[in-house]
C-alpha atoms as a PDB file:
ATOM      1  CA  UNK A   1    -131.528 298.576 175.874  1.00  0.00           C
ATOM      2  CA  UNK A   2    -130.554 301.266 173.063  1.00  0.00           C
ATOM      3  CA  UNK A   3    -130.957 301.560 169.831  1.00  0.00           C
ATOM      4  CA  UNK A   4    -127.787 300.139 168.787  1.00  0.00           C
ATOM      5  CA  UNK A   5    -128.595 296.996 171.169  1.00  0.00           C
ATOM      6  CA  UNK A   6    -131.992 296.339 169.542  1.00  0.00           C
ATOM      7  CA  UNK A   7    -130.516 296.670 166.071  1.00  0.00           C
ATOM      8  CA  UNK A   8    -128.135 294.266 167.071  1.00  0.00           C
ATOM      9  CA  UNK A   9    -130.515 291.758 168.578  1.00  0.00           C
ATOM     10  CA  UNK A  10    -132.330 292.181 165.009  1.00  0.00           C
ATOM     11  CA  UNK A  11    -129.099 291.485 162.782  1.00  0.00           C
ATOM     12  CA  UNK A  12    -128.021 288.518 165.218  1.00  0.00           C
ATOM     13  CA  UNK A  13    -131.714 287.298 164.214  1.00  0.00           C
ATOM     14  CA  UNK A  14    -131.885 287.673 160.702  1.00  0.00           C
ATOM     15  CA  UNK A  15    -127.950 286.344 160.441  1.00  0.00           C
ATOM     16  CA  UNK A  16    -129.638 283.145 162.315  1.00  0.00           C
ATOM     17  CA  UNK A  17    -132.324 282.916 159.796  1.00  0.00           C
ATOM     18  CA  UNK A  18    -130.250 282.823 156.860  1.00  0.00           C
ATOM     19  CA  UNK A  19    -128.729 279.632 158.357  1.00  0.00           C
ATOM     20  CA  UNK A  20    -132.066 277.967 158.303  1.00  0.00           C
ATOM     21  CA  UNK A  21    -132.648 278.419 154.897  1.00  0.00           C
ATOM     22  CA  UNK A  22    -136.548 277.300 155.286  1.00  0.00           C
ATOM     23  CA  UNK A  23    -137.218 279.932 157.673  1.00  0.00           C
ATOM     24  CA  UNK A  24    -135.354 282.849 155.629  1.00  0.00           C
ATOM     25  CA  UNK A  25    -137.589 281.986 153.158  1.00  0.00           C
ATOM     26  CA  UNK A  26    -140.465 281.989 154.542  1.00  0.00           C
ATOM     27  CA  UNK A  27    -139.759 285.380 155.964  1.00  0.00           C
ATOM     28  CA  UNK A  28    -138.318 286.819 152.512  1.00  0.00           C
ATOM     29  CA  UNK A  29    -141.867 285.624 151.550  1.00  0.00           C
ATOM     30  CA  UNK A  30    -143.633 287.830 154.223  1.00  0.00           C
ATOM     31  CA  UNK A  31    -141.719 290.613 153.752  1.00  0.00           C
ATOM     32  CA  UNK A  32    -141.848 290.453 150.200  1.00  0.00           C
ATOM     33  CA  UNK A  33    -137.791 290.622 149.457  1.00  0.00           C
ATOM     34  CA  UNK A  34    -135.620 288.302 147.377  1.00  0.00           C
ATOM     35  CA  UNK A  35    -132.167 287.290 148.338  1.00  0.00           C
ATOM     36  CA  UNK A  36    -130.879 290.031 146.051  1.00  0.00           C
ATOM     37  CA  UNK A  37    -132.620 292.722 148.441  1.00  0.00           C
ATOM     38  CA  UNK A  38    -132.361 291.678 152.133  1.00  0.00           C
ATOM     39  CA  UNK A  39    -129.082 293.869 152.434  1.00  0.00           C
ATOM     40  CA  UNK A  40    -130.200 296.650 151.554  1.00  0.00           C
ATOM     41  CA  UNK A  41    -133.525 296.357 153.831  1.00  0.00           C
ATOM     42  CA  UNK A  42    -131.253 295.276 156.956  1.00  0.00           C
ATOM     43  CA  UNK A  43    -130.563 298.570 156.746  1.00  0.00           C
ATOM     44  CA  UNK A  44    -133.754 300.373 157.775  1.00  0.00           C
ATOM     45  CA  UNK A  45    -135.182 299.434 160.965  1.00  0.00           C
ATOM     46  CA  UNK A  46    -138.979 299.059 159.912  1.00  0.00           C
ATOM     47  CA  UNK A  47    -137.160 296.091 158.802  1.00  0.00           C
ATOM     48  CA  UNK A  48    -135.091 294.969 161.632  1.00  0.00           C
ATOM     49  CA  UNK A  49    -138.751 295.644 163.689  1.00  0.00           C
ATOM     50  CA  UNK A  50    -140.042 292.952 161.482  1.00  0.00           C
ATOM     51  CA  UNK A  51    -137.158 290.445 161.540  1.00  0.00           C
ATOM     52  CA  UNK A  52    -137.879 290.977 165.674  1.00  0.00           C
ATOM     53  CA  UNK A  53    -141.788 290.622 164.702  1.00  0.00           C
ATOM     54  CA  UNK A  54    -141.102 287.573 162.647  1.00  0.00           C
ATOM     55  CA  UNK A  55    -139.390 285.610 165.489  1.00  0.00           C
ATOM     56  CA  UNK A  56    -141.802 286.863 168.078  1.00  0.00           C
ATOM     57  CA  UNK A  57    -144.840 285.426 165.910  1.00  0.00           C
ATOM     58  CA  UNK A  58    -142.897 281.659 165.772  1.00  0.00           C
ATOM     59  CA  UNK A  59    -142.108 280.956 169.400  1.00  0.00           C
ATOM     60  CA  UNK A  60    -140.600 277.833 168.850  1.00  0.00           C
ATOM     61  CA  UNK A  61    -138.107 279.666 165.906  1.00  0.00           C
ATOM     62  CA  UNK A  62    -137.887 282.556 169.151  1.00  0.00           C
ATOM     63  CA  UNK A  63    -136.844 279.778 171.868  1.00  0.00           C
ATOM     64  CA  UNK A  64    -134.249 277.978 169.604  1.00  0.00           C
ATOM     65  CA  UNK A  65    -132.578 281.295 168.785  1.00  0.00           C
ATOM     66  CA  UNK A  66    -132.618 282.429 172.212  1.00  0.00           C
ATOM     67  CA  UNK A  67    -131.417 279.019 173.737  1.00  0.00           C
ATOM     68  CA  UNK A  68    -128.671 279.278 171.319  1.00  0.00           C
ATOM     69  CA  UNK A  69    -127.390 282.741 171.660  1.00  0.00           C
ATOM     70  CA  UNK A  70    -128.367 282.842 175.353  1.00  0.00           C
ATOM     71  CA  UNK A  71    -130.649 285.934 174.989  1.00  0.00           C
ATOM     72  CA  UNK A  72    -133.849 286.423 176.865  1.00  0.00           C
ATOM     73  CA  UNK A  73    -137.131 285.935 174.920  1.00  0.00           C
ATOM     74  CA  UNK A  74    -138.389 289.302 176.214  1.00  0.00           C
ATOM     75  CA  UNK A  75    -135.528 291.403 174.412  1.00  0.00           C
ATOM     76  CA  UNK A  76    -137.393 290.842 171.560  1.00  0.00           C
ATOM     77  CA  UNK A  77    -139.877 292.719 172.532  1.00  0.00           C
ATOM     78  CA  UNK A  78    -138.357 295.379 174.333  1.00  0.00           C
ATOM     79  CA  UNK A  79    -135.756 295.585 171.152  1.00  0.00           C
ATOM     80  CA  UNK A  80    -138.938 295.755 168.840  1.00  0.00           C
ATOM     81  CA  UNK A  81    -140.491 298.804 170.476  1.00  0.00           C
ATOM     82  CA  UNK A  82    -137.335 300.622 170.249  1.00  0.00           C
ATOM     83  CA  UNK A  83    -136.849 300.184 166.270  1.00  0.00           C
ATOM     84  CA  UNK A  84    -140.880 301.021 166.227  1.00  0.00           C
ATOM     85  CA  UNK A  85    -139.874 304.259 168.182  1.00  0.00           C
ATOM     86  CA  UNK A  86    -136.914 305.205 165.243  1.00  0.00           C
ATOM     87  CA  UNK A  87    -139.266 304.370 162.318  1.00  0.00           C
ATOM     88  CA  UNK A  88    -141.860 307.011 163.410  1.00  0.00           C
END
């Protein structure tokens, strides 16, 4: 996996969260964002790291997305370290 792959993985993620409203904002509560900022922050990826972080701490959330966009659970993981590697 690259960089552009993990990114990817993260955007696919967050794009699933804003269809379960609940979740997205629970996380926009975590990550301290409102609606009106969450496009901007998709942008950096100490953010994308977090939307990966997010789903990774809520393994039920983690199955359903990866059941539904056939993606193995351990991406997340892999796709995480990556985006921690770019932030420092």
């Amino acid at each position: 996996m690259d960089r552009e792959a993990a990114e990817q993985l993260a955007i696919r993620a967050l794009a699933f969260l804003a269809g379960e409203p609940e979740e997205l904002g629970r996380f926009l509560a975590l990550a301290g964002l409102g609606p009106d900022t969450i496009r901007t922050a998709a942008g950096d990826p100490g953010f994308l790291a977090g939307v990966l972080e997010y789903f990774m701490e809520n393994e039920p959330l983690l199955l359903v997305f990866c059941a539904r966009e056939k993606v193995r659970p351990t991406l997340f993981a892999a796709a995480r370290f990556i985006l921690d590697q770019a932030v420092e």
